[in-house]
PDB file of N, CA and C in Angstrom:
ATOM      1  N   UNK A   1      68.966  27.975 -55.544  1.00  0.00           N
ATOM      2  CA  UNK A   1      68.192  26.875 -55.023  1.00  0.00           C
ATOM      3  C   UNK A   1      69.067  25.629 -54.852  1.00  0.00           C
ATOM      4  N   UNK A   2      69.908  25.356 -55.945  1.00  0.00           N
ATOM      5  CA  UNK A   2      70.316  23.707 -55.999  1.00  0.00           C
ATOM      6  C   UNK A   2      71.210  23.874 -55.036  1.00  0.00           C
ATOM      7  N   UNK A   3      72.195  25.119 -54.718  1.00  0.00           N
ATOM      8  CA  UNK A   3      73.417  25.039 -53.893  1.00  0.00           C
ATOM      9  C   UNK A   3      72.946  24.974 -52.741  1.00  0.00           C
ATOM     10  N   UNK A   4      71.891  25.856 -52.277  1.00  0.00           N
ATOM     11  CA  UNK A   4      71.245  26.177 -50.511  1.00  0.00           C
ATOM     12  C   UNK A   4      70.929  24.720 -50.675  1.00  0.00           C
ATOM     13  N   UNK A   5      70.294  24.044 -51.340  1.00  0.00           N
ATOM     14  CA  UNK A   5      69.689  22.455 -50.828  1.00  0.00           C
ATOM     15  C   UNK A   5      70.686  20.925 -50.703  1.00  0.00           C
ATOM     16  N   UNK A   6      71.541  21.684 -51.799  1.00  0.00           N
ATOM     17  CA  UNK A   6      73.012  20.635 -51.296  1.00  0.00           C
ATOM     18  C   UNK A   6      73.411  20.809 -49.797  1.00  0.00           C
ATOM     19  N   UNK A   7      73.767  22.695 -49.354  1.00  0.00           N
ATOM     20  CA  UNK A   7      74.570  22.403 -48.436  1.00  0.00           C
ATOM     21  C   UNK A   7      73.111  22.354 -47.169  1.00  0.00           C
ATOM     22  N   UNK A   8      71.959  22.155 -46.821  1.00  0.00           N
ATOM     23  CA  UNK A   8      71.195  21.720 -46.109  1.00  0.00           C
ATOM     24  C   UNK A   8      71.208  20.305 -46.299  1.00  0.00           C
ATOM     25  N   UNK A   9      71.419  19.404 -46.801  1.00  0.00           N
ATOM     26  CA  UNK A   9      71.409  18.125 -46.997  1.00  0.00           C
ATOM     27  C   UNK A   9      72.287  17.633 -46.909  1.00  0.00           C
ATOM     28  N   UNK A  10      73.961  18.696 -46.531  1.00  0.00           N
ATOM     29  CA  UNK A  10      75.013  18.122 -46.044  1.00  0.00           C
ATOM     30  C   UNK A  10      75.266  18.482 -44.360  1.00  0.00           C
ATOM     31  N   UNK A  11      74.651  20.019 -44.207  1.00  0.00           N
ATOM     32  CA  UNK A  11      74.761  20.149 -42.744  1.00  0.00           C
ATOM     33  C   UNK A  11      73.571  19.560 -42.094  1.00  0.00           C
ATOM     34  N   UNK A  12      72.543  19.057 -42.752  1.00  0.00           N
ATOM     35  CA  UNK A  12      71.809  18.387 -41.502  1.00  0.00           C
ATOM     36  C   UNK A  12      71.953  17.625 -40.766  1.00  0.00           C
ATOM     37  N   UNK A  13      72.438  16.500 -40.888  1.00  0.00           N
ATOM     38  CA  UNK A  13      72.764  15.763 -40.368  1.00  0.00           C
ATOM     39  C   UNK A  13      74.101  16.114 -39.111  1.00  0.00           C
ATOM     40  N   UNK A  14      74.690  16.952 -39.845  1.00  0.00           N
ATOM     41  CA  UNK A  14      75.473  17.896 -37.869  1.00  0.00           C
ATOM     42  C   UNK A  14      74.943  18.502 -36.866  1.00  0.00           C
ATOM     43  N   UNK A  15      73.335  18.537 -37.228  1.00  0.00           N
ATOM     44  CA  UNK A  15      72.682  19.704 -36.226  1.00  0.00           C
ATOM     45  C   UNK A  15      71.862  18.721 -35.047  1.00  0.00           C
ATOM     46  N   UNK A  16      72.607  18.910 -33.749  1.00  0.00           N
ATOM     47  CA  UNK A  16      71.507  18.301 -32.561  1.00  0.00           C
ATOM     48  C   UNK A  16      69.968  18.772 -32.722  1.00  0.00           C
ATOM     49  N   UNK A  17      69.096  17.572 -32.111  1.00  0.00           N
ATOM     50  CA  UNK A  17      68.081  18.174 -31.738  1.00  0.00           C
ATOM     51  C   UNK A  17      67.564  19.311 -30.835  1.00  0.00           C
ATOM     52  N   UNK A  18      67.308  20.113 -31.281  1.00  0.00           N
ATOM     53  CA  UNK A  18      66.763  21.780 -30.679  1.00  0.00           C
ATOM     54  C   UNK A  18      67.928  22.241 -30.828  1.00  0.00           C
ATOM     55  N   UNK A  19      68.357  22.322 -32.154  1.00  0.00           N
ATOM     56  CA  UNK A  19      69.610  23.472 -32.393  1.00  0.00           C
ATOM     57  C   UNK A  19      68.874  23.478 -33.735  1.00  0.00           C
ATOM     58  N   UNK A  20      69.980  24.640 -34.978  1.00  0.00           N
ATOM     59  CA  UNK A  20      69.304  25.110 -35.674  1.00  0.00           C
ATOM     60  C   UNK A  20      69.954  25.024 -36.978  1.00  0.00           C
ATOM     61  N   UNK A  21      69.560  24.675 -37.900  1.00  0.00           N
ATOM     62  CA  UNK A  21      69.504  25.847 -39.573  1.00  0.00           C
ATOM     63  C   UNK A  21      69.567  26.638 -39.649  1.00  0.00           C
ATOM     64  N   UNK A  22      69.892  27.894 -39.802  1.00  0.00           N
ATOM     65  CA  UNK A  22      69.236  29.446 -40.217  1.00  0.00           C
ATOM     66  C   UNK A  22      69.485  29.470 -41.411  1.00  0.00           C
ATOM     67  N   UNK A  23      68.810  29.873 -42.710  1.00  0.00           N
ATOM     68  CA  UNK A  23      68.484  29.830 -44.034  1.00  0.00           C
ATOM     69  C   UNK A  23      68.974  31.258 -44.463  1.00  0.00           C
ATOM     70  N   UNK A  24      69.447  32.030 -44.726  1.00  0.00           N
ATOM     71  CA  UNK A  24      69.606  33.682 -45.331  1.00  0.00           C
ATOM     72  C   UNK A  24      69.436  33.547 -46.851  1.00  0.00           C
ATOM     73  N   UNK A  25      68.590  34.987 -46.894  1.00  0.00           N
ATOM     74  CA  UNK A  25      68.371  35.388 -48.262  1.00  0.00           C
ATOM     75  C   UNK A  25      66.983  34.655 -48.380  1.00  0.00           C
ATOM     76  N   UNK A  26      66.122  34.291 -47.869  1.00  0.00           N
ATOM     77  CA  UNK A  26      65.091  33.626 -47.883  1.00  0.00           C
ATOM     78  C   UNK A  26      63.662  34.594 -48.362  1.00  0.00           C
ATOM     79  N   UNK A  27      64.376  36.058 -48.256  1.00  0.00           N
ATOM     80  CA  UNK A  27      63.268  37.007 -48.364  1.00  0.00           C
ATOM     81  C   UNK A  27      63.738  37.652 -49.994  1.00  0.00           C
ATOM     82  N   UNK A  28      64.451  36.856 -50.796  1.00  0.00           N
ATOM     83  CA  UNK A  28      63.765  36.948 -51.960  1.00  0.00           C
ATOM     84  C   UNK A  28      63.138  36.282 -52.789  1.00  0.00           C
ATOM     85  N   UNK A  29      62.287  35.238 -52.271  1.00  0.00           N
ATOM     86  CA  UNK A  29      61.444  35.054 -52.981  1.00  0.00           C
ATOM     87  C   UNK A  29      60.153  36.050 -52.732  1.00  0.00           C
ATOM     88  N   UNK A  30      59.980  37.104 -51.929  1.00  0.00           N
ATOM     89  CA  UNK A  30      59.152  37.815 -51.798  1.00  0.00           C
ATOM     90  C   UNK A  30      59.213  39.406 -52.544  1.00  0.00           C
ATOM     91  N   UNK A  31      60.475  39.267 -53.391  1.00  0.00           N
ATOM     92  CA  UNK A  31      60.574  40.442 -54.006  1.00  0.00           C
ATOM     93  C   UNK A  31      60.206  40.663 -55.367  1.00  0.00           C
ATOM     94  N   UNK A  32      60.226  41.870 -56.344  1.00  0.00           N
ATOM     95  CA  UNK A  32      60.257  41.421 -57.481  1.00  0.00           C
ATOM     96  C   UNK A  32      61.108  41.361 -58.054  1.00  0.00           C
ATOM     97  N   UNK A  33      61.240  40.504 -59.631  1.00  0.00           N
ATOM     98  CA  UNK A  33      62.431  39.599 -60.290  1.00  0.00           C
ATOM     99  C   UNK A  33      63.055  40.656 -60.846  1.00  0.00           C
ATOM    100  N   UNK A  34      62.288  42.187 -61.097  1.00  0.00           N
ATOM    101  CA  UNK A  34      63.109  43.167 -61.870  1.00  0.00           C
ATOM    102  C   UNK A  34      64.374  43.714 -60.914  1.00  0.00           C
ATOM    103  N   UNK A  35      63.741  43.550 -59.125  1.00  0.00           N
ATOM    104  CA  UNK A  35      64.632  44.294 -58.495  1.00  0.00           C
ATOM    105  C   UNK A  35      66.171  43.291 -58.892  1.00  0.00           C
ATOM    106  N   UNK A  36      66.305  42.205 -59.476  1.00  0.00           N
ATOM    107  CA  UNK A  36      67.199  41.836 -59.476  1.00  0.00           C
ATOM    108  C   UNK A  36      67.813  40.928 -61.011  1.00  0.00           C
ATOM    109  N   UNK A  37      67.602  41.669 -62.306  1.00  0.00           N
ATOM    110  CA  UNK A  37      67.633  41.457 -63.338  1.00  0.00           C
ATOM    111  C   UNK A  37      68.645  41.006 -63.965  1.00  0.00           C
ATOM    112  N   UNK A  38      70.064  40.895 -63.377  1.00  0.00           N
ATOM    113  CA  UNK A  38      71.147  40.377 -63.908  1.00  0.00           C
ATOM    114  C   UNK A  38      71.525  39.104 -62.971  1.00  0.00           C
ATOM    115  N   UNK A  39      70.545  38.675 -62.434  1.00  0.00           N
ATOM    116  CA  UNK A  39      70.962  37.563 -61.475  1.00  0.00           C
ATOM    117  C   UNK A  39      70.531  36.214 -61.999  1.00  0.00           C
ATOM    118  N   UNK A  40      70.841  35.023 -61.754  1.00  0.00           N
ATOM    119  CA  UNK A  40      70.700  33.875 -62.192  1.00  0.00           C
ATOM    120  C   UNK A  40      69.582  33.025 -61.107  1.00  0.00           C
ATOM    121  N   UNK A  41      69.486  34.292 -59.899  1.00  0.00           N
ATOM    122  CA  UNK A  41      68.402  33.860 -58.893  1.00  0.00           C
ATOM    123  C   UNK A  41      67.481  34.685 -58.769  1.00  0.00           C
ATOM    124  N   UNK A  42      66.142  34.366 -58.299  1.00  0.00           N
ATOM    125  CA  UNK A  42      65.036  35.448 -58.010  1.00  0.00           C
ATOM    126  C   UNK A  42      63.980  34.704 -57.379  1.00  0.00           C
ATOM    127  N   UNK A  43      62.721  35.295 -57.776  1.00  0.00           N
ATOM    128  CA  UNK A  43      61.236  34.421 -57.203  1.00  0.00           C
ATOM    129  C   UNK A  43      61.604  32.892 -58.022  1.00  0.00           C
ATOM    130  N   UNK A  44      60.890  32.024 -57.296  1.00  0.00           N
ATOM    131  CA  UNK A  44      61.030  30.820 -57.404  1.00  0.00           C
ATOM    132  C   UNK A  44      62.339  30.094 -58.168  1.00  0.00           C
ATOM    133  N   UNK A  45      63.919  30.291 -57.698  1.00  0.00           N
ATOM    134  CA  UNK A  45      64.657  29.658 -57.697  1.00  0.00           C
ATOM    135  C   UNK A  45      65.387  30.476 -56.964  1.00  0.00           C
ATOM    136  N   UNK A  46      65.946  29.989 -55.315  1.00  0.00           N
ATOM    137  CA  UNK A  46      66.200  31.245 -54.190  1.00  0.00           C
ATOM    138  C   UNK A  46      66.447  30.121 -53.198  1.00  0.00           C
ATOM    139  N   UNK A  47      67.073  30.450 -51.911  1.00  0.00           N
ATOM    140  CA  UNK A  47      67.186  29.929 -50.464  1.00  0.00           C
ATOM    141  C   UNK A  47      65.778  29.288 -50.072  1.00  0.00           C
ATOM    142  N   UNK A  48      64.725  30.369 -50.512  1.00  0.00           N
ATOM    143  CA  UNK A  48      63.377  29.818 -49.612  1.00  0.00           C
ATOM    144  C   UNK A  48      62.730  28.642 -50.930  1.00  0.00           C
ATOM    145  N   UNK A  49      62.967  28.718 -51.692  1.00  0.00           N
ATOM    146  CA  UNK A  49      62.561  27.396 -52.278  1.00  0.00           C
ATOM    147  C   UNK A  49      63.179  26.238 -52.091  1.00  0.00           C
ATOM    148  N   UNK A  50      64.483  25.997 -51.678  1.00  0.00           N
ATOM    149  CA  UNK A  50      65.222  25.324 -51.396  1.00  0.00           C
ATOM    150  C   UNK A  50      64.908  24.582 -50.123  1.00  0.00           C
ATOM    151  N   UNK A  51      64.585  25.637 -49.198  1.00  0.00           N
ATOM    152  CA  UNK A  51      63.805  25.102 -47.915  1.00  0.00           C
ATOM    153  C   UNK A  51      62.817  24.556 -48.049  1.00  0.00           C
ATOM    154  N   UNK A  52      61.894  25.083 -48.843  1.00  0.00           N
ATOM    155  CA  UNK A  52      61.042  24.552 -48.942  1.00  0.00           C
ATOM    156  C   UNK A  52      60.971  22.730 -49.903  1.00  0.00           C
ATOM    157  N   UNK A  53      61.691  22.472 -50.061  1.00  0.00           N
ATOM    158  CA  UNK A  53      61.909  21.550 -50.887  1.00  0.00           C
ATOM    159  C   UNK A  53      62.726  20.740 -49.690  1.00  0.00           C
ATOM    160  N   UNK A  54      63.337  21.125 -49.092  1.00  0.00           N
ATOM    161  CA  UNK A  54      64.279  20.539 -48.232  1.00  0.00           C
ATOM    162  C   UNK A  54      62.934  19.853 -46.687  1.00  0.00           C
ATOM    163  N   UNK A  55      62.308  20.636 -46.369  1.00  0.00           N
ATOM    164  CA  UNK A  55      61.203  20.707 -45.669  1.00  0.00           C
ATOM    165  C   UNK A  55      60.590  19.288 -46.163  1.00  0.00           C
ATOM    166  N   UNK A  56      60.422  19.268 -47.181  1.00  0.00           N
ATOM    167  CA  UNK A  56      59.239  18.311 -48.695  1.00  0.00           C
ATOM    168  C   UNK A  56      60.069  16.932 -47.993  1.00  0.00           C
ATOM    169  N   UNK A  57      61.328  16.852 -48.057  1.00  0.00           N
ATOM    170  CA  UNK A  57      62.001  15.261 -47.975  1.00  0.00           C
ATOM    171  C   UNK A  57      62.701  15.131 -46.397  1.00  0.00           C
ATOM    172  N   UNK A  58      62.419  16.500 -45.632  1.00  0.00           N
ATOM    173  CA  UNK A  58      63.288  15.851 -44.202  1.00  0.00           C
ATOM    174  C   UNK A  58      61.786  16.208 -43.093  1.00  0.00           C
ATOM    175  N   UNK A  59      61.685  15.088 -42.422  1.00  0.00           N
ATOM    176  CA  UNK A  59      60.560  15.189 -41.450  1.00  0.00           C
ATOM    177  C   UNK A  59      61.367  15.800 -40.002  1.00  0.00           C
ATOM    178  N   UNK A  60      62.552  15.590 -40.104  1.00  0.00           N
ATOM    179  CA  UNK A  60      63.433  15.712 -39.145  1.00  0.00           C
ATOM    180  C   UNK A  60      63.365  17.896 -38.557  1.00  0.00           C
ATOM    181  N   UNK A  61      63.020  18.677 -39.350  1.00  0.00           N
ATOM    182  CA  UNK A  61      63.354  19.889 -39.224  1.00  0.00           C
ATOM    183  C   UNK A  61      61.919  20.522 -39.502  1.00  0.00           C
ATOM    184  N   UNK A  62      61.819  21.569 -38.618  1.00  0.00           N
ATOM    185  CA  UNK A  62      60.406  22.299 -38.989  1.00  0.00           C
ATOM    186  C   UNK A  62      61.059  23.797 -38.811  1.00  0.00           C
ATOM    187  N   UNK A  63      60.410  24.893 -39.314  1.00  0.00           N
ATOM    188  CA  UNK A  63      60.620  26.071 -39.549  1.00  0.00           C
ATOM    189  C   UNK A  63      59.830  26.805 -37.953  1.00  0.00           C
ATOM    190  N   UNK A  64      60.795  26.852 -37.028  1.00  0.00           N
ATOM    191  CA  UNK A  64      60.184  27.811 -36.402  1.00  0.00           C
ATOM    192  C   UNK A  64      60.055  29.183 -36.328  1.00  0.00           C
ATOM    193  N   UNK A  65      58.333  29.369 -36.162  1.00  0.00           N
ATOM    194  CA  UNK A  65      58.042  30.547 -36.301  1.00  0.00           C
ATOM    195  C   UNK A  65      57.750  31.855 -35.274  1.00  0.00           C
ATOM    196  N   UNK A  66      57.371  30.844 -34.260  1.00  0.00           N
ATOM    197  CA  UNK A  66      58.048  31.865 -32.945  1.00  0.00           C
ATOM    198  C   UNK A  66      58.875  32.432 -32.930  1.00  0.00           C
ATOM    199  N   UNK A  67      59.989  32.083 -33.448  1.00  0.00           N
ATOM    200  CA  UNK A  67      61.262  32.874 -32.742  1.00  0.00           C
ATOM    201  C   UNK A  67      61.379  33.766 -33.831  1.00  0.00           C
ATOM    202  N   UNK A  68      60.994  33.261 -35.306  1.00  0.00           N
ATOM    203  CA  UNK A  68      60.732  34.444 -36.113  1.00  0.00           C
ATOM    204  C   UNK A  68      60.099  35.668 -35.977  1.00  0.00           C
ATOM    205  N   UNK A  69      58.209  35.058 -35.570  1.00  0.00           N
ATOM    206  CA  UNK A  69      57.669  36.124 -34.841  1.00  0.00           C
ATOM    207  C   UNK A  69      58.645  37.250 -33.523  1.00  0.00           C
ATOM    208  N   UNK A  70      59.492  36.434 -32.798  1.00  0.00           N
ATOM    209  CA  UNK A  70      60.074  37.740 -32.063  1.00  0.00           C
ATOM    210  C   UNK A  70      60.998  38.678 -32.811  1.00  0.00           C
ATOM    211  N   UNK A  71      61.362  38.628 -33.897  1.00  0.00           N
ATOM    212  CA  UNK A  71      62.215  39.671 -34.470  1.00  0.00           C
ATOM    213  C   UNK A  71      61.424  41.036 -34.856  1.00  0.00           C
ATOM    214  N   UNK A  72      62.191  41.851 -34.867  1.00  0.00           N
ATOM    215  CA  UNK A  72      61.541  43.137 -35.815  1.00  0.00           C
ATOM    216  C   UNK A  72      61.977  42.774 -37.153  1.00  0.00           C
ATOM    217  N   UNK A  73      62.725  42.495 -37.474  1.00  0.00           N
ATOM    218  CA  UNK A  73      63.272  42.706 -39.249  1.00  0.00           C
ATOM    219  C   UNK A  73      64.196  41.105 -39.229  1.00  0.00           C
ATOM    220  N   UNK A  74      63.708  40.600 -40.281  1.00  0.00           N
ATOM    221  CA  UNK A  74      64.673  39.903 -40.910  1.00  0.00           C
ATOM    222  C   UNK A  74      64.884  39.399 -42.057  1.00  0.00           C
ATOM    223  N   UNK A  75      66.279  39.063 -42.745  1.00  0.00           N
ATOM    224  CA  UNK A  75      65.804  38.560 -44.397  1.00  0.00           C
ATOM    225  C   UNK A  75      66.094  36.835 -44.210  1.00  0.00           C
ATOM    226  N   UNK A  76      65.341  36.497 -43.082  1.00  0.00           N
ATOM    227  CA  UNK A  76      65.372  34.227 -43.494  1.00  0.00           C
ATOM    228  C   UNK A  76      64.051  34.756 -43.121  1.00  0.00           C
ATOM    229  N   UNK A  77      62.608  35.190 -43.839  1.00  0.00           N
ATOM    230  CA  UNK A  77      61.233  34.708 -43.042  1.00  0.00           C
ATOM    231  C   UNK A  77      61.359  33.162 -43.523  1.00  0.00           C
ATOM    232  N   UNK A  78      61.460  32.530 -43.005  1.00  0.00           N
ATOM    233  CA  UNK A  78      60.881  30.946 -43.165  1.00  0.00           C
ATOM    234  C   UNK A  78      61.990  29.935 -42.604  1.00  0.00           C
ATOM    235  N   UNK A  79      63.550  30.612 -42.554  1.00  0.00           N
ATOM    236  CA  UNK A  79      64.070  30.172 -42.621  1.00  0.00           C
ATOM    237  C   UNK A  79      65.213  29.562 -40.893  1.00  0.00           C
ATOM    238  N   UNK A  80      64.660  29.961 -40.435  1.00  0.00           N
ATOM    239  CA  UNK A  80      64.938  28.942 -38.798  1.00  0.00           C
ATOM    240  C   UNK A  80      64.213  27.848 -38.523  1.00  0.00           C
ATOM    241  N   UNK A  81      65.652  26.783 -39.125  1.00  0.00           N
ATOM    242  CA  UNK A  81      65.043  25.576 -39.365  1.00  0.00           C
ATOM    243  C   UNK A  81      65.338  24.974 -38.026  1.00  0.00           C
ATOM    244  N   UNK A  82      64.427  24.231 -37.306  1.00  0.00           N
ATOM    245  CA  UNK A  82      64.839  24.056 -35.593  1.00  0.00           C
ATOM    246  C   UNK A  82      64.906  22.787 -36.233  1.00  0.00           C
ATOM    247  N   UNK A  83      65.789  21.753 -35.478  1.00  0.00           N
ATOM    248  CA  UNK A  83      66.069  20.070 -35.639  1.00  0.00           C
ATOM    249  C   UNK A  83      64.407  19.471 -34.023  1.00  0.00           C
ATOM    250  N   UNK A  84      63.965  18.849 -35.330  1.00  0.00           N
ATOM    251  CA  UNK A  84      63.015  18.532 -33.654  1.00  0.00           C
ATOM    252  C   UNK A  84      63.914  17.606 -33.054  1.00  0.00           C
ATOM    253  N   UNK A  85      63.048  17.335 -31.894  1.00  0.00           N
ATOM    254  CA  UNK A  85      63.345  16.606 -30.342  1.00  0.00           C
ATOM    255  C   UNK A  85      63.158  15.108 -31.003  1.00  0.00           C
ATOM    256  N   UNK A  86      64.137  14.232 -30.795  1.00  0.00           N
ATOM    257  CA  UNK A  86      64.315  12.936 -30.781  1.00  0.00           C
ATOM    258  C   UNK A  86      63.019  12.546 -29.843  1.00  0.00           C
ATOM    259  N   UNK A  87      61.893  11.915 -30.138  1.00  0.00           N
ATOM    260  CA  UNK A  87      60.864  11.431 -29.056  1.00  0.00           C
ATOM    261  C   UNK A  87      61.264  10.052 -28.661  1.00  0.00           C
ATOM    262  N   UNK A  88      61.121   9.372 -27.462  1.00  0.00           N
ATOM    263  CA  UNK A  88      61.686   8.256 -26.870  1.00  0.00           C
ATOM    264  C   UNK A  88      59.959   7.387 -26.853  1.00  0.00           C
TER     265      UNK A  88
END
């Protein structure tokens, strides 16, 4: 969690509007904690909490889910973070 939200809070600010984030590993917070018992990460401390926390303090980025919806398989569900459009 703490590392994915450092380095989102250092690359955001490089990403144009309508370009992207992509988050990986975001699909374990959907697993269980046994599948991964010697790890120091699992359900709720992971990539997708991080986003989600990152989400919490930047108004600047939303998770698109369209383009998620077009995949067959992937492990970022949540995690295509689009930079919105600068509005004039």
């Amino acid at each position: 969690h703490e590392h994915v939200l450092a380095e989102l809070r250092a690359y955001a600010p490089l990403v144009s509007p309508g370009a992207y984030l992509v988050v990986f590993d975001t699909s374990i917070e959907d697993m269980p904690a046994e599948m991964y018992p010697a790890r120091p990460w699992g359900p709720g401390n992971n990539p997708r909490t991080a986003v989600r926390q990152f989400l919490a303090e930047s108004a600047d980025f939303e998770v698109d889910q369209a383009l998620e919806d077009k995949l067959l398989i992937t492990v970022c569900p949540g995690g295509y973070l689009r930079r919105r459009e600068v509005s004039c």
